[in-house]
Protein backbone atom coordinates (compact mmCIF):
# COMPACT_ATOMS: atom_id res chain seq x y z
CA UNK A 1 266.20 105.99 143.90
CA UNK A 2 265.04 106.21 140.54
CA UNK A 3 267.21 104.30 137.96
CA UNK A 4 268.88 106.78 135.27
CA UNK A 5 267.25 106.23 131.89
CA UNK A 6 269.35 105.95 128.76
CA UNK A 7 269.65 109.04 126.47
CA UNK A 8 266.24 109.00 123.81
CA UNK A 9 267.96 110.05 120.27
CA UNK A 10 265.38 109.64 117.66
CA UNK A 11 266.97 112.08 115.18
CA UNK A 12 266.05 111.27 111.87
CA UNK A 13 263.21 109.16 112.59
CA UNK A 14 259.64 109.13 111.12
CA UNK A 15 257.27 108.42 113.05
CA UNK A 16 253.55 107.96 112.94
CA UNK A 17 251.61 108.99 116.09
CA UNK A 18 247.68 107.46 116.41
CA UNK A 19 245.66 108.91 118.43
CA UNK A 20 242.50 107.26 119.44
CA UNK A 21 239.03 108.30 121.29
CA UNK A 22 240.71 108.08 125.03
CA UNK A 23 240.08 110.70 127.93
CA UNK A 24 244.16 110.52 127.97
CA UNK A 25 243.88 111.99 124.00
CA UNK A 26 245.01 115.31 125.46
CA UNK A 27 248.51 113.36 127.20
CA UNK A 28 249.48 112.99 123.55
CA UNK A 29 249.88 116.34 122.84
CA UNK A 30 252.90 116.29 125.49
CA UNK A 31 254.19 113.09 123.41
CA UNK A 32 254.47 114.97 120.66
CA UNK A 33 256.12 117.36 121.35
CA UNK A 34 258.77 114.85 122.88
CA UNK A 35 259.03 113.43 120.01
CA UNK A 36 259.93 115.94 117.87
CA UNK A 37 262.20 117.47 120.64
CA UNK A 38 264.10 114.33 120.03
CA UNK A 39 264.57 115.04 116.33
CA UNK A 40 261.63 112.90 114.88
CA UNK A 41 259.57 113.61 111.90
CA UNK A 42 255.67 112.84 113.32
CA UNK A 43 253.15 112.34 111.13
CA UNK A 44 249.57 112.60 113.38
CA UNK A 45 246.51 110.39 112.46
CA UNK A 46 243.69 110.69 114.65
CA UNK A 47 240.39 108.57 114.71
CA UNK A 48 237.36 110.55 114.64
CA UNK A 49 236.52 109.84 118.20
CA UNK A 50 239.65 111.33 118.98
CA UNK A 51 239.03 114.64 117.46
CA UNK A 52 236.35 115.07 120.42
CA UNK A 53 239.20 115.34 122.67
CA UNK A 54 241.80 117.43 121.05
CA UNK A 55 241.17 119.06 117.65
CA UNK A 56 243.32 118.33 114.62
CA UNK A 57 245.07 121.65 114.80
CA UNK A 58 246.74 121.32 118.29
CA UNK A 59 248.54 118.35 116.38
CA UNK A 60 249.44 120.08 113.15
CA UNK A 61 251.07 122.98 114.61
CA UNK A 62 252.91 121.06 116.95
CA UNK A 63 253.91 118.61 114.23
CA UNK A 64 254.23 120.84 111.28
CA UNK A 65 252.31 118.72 109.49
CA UNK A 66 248.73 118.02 107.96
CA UNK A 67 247.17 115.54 110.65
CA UNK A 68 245.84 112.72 108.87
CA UNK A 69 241.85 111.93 109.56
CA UNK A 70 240.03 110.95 107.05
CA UNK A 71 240.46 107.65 104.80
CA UNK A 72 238.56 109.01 101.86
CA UNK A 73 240.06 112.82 102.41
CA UNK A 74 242.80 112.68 99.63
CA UNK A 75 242.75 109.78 97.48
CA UNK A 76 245.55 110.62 95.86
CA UNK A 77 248.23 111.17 98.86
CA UNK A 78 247.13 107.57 99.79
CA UNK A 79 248.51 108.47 103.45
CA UNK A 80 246.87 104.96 104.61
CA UNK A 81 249.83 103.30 102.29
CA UNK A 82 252.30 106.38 102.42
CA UNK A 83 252.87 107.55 106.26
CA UNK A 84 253.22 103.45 107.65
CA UNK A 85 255.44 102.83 104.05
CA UNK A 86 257.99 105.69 105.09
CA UNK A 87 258.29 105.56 108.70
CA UNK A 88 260.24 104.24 111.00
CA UNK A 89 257.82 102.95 113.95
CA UNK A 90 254.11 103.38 114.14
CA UNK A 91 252.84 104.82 117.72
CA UNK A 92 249.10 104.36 119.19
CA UNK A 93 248.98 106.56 121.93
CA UNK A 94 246.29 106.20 123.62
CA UNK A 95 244.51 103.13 122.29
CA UNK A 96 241.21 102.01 123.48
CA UNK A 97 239.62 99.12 123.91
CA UNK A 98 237.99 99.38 120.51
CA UNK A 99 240.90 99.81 118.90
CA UNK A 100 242.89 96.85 120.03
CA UNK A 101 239.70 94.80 119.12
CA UNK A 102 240.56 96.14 115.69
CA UNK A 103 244.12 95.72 115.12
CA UNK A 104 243.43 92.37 116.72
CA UNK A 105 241.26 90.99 114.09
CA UNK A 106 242.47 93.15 111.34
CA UNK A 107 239.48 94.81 110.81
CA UNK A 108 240.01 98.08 109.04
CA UNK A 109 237.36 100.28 108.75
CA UNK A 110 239.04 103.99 109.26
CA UNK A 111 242.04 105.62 108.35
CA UNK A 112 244.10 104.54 111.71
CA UNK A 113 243.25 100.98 111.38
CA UNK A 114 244.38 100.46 107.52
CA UNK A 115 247.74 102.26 107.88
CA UNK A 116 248.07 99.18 110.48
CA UNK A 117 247.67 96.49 108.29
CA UNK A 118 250.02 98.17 105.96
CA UNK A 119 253.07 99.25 108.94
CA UNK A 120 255.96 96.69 108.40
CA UNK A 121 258.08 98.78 110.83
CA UNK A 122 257.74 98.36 114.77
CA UNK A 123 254.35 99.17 116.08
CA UNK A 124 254.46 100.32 119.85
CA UNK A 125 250.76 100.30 121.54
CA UNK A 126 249.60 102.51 124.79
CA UNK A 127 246.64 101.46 126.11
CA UNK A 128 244.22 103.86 128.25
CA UNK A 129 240.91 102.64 129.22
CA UNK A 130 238.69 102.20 132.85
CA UNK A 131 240.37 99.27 134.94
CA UNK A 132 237.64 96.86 134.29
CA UNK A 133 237.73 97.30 130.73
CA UNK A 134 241.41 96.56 130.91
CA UNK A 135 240.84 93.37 132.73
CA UNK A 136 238.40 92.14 130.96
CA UNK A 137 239.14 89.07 129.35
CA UNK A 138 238.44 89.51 125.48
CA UNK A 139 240.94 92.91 125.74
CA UNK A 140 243.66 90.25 127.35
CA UNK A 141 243.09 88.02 124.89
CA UNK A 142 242.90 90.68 121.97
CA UNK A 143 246.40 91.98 123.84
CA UNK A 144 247.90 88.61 123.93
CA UNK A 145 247.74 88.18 120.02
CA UNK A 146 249.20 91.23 119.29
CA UNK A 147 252.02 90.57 121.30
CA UNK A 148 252.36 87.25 119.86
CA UNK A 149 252.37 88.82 116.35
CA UNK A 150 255.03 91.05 117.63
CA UNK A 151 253.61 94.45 118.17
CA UNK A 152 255.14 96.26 121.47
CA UNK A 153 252.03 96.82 123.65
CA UNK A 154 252.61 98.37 127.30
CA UNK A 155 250.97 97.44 130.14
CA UNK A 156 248.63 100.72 131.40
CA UNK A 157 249.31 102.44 134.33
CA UNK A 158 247.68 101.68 138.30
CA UNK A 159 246.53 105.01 139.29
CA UNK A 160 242.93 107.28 139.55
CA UNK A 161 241.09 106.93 136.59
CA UNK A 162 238.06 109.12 134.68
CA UNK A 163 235.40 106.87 136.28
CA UNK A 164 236.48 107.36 139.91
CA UNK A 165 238.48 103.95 140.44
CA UNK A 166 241.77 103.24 141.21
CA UNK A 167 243.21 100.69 139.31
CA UNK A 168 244.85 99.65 136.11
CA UNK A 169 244.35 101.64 133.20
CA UNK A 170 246.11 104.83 132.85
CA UNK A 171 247.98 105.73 130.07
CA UNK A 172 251.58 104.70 130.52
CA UNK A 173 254.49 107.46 131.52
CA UNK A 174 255.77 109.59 128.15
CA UNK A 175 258.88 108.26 129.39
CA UNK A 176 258.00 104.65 128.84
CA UNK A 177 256.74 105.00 125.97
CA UNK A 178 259.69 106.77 124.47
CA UNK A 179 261.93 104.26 126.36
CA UNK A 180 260.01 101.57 124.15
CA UNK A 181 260.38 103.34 121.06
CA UNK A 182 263.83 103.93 121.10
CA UNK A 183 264.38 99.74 121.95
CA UNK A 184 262.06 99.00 118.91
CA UNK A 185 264.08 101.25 116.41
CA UNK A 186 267.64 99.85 118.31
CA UNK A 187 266.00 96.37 117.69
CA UNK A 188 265.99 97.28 113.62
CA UNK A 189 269.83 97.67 113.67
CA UNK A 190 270.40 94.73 112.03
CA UNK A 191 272.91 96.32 109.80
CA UNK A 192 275.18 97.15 112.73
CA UNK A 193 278.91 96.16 111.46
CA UNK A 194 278.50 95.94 107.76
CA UNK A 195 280.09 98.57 105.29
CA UNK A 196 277.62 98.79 102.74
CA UNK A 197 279.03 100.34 99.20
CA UNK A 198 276.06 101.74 97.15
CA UNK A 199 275.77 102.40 93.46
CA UNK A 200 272.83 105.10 91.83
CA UNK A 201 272.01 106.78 88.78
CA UNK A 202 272.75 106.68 85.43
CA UNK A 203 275.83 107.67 83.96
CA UNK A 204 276.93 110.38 81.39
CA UNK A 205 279.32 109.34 78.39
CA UNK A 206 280.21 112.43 76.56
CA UNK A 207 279.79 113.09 72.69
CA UNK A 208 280.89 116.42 73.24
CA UNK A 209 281.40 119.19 75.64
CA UNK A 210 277.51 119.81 75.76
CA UNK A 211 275.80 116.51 74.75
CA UNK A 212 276.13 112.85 76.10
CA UNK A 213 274.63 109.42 76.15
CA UNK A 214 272.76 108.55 78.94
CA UNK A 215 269.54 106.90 80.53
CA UNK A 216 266.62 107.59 82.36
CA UNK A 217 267.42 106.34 86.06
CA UNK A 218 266.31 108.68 88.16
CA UNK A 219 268.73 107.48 91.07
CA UNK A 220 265.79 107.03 93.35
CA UNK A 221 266.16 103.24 94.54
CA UNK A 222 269.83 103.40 94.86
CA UNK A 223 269.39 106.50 97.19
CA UNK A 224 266.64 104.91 99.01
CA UNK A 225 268.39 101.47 99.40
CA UNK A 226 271.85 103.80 101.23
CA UNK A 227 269.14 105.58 103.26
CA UNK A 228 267.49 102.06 104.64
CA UNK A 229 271.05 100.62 105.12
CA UNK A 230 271.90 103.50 107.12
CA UNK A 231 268.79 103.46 109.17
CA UNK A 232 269.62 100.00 109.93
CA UNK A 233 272.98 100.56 111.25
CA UNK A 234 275.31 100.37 108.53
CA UNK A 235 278.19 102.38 107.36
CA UNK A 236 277.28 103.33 103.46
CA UNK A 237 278.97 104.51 101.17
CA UNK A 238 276.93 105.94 97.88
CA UNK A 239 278.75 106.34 94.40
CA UNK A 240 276.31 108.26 92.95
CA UNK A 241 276.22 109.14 89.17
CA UNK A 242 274.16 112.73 88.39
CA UNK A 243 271.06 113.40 89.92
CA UNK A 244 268.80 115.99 90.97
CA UNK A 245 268.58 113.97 94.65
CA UNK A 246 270.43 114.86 97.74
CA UNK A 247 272.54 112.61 99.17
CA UNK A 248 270.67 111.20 102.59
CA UNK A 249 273.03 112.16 105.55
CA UNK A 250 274.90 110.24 107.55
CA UNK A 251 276.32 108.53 104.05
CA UNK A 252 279.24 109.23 102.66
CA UNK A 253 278.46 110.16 99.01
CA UNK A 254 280.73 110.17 96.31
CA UNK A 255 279.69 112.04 93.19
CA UNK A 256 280.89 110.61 89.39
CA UNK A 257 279.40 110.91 85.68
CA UNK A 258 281.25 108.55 83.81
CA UNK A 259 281.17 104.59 83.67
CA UNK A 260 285.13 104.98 83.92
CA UNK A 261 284.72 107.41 86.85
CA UNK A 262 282.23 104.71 88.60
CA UNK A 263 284.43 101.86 88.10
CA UNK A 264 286.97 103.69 89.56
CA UNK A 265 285.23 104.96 92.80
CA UNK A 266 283.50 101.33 93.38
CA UNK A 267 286.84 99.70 93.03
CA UNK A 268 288.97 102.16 95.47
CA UNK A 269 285.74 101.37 98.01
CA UNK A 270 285.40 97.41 97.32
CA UNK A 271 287.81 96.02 99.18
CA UNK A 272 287.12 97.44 102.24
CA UNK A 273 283.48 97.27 101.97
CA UNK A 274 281.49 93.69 103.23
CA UNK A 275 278.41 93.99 100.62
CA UNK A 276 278.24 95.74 97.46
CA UNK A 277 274.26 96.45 95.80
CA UNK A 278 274.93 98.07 92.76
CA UNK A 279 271.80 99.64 91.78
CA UNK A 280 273.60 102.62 89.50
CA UNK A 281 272.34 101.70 85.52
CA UNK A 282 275.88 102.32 83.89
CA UNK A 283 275.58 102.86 80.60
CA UNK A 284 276.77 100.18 78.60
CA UNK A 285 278.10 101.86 75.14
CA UNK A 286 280.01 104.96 74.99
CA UNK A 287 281.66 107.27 72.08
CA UNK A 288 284.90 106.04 70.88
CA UNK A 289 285.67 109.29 70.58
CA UNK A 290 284.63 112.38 72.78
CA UNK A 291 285.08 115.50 70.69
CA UNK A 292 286.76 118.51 72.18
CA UNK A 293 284.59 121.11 71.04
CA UNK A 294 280.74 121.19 70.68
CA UNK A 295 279.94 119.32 67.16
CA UNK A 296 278.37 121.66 64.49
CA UNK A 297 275.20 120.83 62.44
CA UNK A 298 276.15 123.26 59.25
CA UNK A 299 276.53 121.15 56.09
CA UNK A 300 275.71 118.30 57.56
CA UNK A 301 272.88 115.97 56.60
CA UNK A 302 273.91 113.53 59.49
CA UNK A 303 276.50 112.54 61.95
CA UNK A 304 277.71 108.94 63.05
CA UNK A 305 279.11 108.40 66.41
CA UNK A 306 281.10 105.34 66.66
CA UNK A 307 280.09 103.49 70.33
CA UNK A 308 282.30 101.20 72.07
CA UNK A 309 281.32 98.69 75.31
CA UNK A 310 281.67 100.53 78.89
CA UNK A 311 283.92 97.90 80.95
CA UNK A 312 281.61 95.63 83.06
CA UNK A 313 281.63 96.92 86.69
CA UNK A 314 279.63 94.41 88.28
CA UNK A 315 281.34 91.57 86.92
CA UNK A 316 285.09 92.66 87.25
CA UNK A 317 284.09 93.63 91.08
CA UNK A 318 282.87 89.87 91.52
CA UNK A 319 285.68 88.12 90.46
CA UNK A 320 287.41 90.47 92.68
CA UNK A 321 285.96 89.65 96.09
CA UNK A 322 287.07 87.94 98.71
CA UNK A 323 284.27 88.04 101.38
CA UNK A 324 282.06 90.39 99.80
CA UNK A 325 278.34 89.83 98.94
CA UNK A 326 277.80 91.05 95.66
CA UNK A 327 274.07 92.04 94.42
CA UNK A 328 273.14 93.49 91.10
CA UNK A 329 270.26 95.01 89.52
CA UNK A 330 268.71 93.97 85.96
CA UNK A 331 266.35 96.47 84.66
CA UNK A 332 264.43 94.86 81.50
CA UNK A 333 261.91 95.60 79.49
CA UNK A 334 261.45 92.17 78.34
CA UNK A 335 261.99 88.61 79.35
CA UNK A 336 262.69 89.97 82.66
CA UNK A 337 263.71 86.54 84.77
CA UNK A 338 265.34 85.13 81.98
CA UNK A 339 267.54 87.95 81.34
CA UNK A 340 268.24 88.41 85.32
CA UNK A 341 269.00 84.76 85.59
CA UNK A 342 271.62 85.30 83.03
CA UNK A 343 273.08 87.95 84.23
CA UNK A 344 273.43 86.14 87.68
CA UNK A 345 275.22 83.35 86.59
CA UNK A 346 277.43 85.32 83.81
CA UNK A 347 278.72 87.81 86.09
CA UNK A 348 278.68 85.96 89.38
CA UNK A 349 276.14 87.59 91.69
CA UNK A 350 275.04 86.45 95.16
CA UNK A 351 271.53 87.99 94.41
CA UNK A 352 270.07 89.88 91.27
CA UNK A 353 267.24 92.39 91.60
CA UNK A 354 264.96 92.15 88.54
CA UNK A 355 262.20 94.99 87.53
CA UNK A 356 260.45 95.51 84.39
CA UNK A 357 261.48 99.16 83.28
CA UNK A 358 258.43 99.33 81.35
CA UNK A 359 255.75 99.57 83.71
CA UNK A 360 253.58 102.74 83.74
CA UNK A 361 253.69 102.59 87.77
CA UNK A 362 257.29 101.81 88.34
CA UNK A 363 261.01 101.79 87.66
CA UNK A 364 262.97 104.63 86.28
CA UNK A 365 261.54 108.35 87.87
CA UNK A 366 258.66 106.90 89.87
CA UNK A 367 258.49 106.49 93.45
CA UNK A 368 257.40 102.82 93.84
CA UNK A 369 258.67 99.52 92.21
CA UNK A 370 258.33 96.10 92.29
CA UNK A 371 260.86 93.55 91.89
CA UNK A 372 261.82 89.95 91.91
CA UNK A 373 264.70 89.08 93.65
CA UNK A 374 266.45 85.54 92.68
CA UNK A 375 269.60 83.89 94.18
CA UNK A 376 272.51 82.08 92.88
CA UNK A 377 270.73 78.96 95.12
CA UNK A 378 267.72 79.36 93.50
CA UNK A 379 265.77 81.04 95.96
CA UNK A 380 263.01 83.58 94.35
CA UNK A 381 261.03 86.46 96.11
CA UNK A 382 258.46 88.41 94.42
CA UNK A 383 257.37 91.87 95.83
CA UNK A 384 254.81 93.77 94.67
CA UNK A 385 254.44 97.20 93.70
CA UNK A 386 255.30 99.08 96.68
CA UNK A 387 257.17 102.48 97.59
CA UNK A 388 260.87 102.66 96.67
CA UNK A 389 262.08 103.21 100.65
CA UNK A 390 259.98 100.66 101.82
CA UNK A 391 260.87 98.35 99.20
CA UNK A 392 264.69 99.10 100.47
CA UNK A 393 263.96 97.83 103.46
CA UNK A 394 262.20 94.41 101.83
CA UNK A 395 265.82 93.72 99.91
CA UNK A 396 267.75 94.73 102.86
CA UNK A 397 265.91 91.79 104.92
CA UNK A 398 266.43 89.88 101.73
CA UNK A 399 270.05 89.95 101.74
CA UNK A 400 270.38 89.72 105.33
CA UNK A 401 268.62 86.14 105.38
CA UNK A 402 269.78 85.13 102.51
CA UNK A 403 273.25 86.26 102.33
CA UNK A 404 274.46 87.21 105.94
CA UNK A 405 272.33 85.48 108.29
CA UNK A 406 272.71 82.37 106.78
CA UNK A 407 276.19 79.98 106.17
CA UNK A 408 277.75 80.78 102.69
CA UNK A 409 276.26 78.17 100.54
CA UNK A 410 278.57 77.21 97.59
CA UNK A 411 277.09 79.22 94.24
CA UNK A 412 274.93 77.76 91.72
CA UNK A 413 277.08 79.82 89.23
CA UNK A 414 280.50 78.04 90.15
């Protein structure tokens, strides 16, 4: 009797599929179309040895998708940094001999081989080669350390091979390699059991019907932080102030403009939430007085608005918390650490996320950032420039080790 396989869900997913110069190249094709049939987004990157097998196009249409072959094709989609940034689990299916040489030793010499070196998501390997290839002991030995580095990588098949021989060496079942891609994404679920409450975007204090005072957050990394926290198993909430993004699903999103209407929102949500990130930039002044009806520029050679100070979310949630773990975001255009540190001890903060707003390649609008993240124990992690969802994941792991994983320490700001 066979045993009964659990259900493969792998809705939502992104997935990179690599196909390498194997005889079993044309057993992918069936993979992918598994894979999407399961709800995946699969991204194809072939080597050029593999294209002998199976052209490009049998990939694409099956995918949707431009199949990825070429490391110098388009500099500027950068797919070596963008398809392993975004997705979920990187696939090699089939992988030769020569290619778990490479990943082995890190050697990176075509487009397959650098998006590995640059995967920080679950990498799942299917090896397909003759029998004594697969037995041979540099191949163990090249298998060995990428299991010890903590890539999945499935033992082949025993079964008639291209040269003739029986033995070891097939490509394993599509089942079992689904089966091991749906344990390596359950594996990420680290979030499981925490009720994350998000903040994103600016915020709009009104002058008028028609004008207001805002900023230029683009909502991007509070949007990408309540994807991540979903993909890892968490329930999220997102207060979102306007933006042109849609909310990811799966979250509940909760839609505000004002700094009043934020405060509000967070604080209904706090108490029954286990870790706040509050990545939203409220604005900090607003018109003491909004004006009914749109203000009129005839006969006047200037107009003064009269601000006052928005209340101070972050900190009034902090002093409010029981269990919570609270983590803010200081976006600076100067003095960055200095001014983060500050803020972590004046309002209270388990963790503060500091980025220099003035970069050319990141912070508000753009799709990447970098960051320094510093604790109220002192702790301090720098990471470098790096997509916004990817970098979600990077303060998600942050927190968790930090914050959940390990024992409440008593704050440096007490």
């Amino acid at each position: 009797m066979v045993e009964a396989q659990s259900p493969i869900n792998l809705w939502g997913k992104r997935l990179v599929l690599g196909v390498t110069g194997s005889i079993a190249a044309y057993k992918a094709v069936g993979l992918l179309r598994s894979l999407v049939c399961e709800g995946a987004t699969v991204s194809v990157a072939m080597t050029q040895a593999a294209t002998k097998f199976v052209t490009p196009l049998t990939f694409e249409v099956l995918s949707g998708r431009r199949v990825a072959t070429d490391l110098f094709e388009s500099r500027e989609e950068m797919a070596h940094l963008a398809l392993p940034g975004q997705a979920h689990a990187v696939i090699v299916a089939p992988a030769t001999a020569n290619f778990l040489a490479k990943a082995a030793i890190g050697l990176a010499d075509d487009l397959l081989s650098t998006m590995l070196l640059n995967a920080r998501c679950p990498v799942i390997v299917a090896p397909a080669m003759d029998g004594d290839m697969w037995a041979h002991p540099t191949v163990m030995q090249h298998v060995q350390l990428l299991r010890a580095r903590g890539v999945v990588v499935l033992d082949p098949e025993v079964g008639p091979l291209a040269s003739g021989q029986v033995a070891q060496g097939r490509l394993p079942t599509e089942l079992s390699i689904l089966d091991a891609v749906q344990k390596a994404l359950i594996s990420q679920l680290d979030w499981r059991g925490q009720r994350v409450l998000v903040s994103a975007g600016p915020t709009q204090e009104p002058i008028d019907p028609v004008r207001f005072i805002s900023n230029r957050s683009s909502g991007k990394m509070g949007y990408a932080i309540a994807e991540a926290a979903r993909d890892r198993g968490a329930e999220v909430i997102l207060v979102t102030g306007p933006s042109s993004l849609t909310p990811p699903s799966g979250v509940t999103a909760v839609s505000v403009n004002t700094a009043s209407e934020m405060s509000d929102a967070l604080s209904r949500h706090f108490p029954s939430s286990t870790v706040l990130i509050m990545a939203a930039a409220v604005a900090d002044f607003r018109p003491k007085v909004s004006a009914g009806q749109k203000l009129k520029k005839q006969g006047k050679s200037e107009l003064v608005i009269e601000l006052e100070a928005t209340p101070d979310i972050l900190a009034t949630l902090s002093l409010r918390r029981t269990s919570q773990i609270v983590v803010g975001f200081a976006a600076e255009t100067e003095h960055v650490l200095s001014h983060a540190k500050d803020k972590l001890r004046g309002k209270g903060l388990d963790l503060i996320i500091a980025n220099d707003v003035s970069r050319a390649d990141g912070g508000f609008g753009s799709d990447d950032n970098a960051v320094v993240i510093l604790s109220a124990t002192g702790e301090q992690k720098v990471l470098e420039l790096m997509p916004k969802r990817r970098l979600a994941d990077e303060i998600l792991t942050t927190v968790r080790e930090l914050c959940l994983v390990s024992p409440r320490r008593e704050s440096l700001v007490e």
